[in-house]
Protein backbone atom coordinates (compact mmCIF):
# COMPACT_ATOMS: atom_id res chain seq x y z
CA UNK A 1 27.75 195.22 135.56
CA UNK A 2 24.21 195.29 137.23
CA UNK A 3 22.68 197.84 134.34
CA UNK A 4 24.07 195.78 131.44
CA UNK A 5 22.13 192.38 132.82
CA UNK A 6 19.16 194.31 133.69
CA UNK A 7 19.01 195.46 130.13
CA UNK A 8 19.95 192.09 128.98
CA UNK A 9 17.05 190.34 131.17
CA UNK A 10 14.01 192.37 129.47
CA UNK A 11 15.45 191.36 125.64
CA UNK A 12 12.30 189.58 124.71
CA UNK A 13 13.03 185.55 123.71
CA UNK A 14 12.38 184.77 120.00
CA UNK A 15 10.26 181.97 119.51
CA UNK A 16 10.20 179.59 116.95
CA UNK A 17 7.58 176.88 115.11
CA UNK A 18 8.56 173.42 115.58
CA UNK A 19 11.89 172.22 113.50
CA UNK A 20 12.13 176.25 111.69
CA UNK A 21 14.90 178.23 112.22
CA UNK A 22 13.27 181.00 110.08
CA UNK A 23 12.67 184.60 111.61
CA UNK A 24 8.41 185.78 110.60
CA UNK A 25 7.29 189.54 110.69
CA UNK A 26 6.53 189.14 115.05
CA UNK A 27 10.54 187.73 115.17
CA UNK A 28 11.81 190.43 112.86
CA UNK A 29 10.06 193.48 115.05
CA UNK A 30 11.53 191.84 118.75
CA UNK A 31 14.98 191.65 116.86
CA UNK A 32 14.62 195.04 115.77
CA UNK A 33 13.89 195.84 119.37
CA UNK A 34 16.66 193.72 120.44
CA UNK A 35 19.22 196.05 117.52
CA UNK A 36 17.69 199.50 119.27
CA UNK A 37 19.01 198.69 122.46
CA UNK A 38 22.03 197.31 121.52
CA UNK A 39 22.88 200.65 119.51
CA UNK A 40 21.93 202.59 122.28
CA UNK A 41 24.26 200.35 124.91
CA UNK A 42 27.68 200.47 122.33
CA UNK A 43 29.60 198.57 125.50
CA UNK A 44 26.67 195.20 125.49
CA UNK A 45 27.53 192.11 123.91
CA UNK A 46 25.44 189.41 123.27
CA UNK A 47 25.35 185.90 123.52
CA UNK A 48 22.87 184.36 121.29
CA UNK A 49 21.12 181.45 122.66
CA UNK A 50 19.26 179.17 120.07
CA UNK A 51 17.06 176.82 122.24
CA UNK A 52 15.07 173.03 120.86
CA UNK A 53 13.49 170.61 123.54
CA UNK A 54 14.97 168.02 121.33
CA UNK A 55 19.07 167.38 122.48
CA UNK A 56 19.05 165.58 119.12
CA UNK A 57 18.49 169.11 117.06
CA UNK A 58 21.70 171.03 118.28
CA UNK A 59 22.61 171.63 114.64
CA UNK A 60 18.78 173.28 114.47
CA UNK A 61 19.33 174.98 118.01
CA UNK A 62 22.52 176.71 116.43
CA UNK A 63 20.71 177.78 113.05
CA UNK A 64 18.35 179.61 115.25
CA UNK A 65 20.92 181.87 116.87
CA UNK A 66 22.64 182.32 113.77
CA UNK A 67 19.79 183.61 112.06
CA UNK A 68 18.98 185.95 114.69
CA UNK A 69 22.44 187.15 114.42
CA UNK A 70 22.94 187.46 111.19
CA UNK A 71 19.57 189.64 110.66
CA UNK A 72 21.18 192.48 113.87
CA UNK A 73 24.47 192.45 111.45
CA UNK A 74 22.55 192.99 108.78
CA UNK A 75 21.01 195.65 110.41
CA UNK A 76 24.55 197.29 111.18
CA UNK A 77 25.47 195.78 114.23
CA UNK A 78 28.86 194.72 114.50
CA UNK A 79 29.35 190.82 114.10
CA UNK A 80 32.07 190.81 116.74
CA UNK A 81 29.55 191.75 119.75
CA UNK A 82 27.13 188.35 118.84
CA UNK A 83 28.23 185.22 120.12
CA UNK A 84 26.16 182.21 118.80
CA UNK A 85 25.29 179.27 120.93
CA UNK A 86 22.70 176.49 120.87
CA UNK A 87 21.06 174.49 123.58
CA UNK A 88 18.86 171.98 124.65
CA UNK A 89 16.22 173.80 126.80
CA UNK A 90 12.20 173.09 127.95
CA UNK A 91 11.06 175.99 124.96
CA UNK A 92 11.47 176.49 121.28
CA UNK A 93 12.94 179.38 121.78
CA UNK A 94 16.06 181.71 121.21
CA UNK A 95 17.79 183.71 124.31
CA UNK A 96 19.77 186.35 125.10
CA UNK A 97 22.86 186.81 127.70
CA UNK A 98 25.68 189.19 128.24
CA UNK A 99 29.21 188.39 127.54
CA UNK A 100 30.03 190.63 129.85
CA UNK A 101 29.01 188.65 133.08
């Protein structure tokens, strides 16, 4: 529905050095953010999006997501509303979207 990708659209983008997949204090805080509003919206659920400019670094793309998703479950969200996913994109980065679209 039209609030849950409005809420999904402001989820800031983690971004990554070059060839890490490791989360630093400024990737831990937006994830943190990220965990808040998915507590307080029980119904959202996530796609993660891990992002490298290189097609070649898929494997690296995916690592990304995955760590982002397995620091909200450690946090005590539930695994089974984070979907991992990589992709080749224009930005080191790591997305959000909604399942739910």
């Amino acid at each position: 529905d039209a609030a849950i990708r409005d809420v999904v659209s402001k989820l800031p983008a983690i971004k990554f050095e070059p060839n890490r997949y490791n989360l630093d204090r400024q990737d831990v805080e937006s994830l943190d953010a990220v965990t808040q509003i998915l507590r307080e919206y029980a119904l959202v659920r996530l796609r993660v999006v891990g992002v490298t400019v290189n097609p070649k670094k898929l494997p690296l793309a995916e690592a990304r997501a995955q760590a982002c998703v397995d620091y909200m479950v450690e946090q005590g969200l539930e695994r089974n509303r984070l979907v991992c996913d990589g992709r080749h994109g224009s930005e080191m980065a790591t997305l959000f979207e909604s399942l739910d679209d």
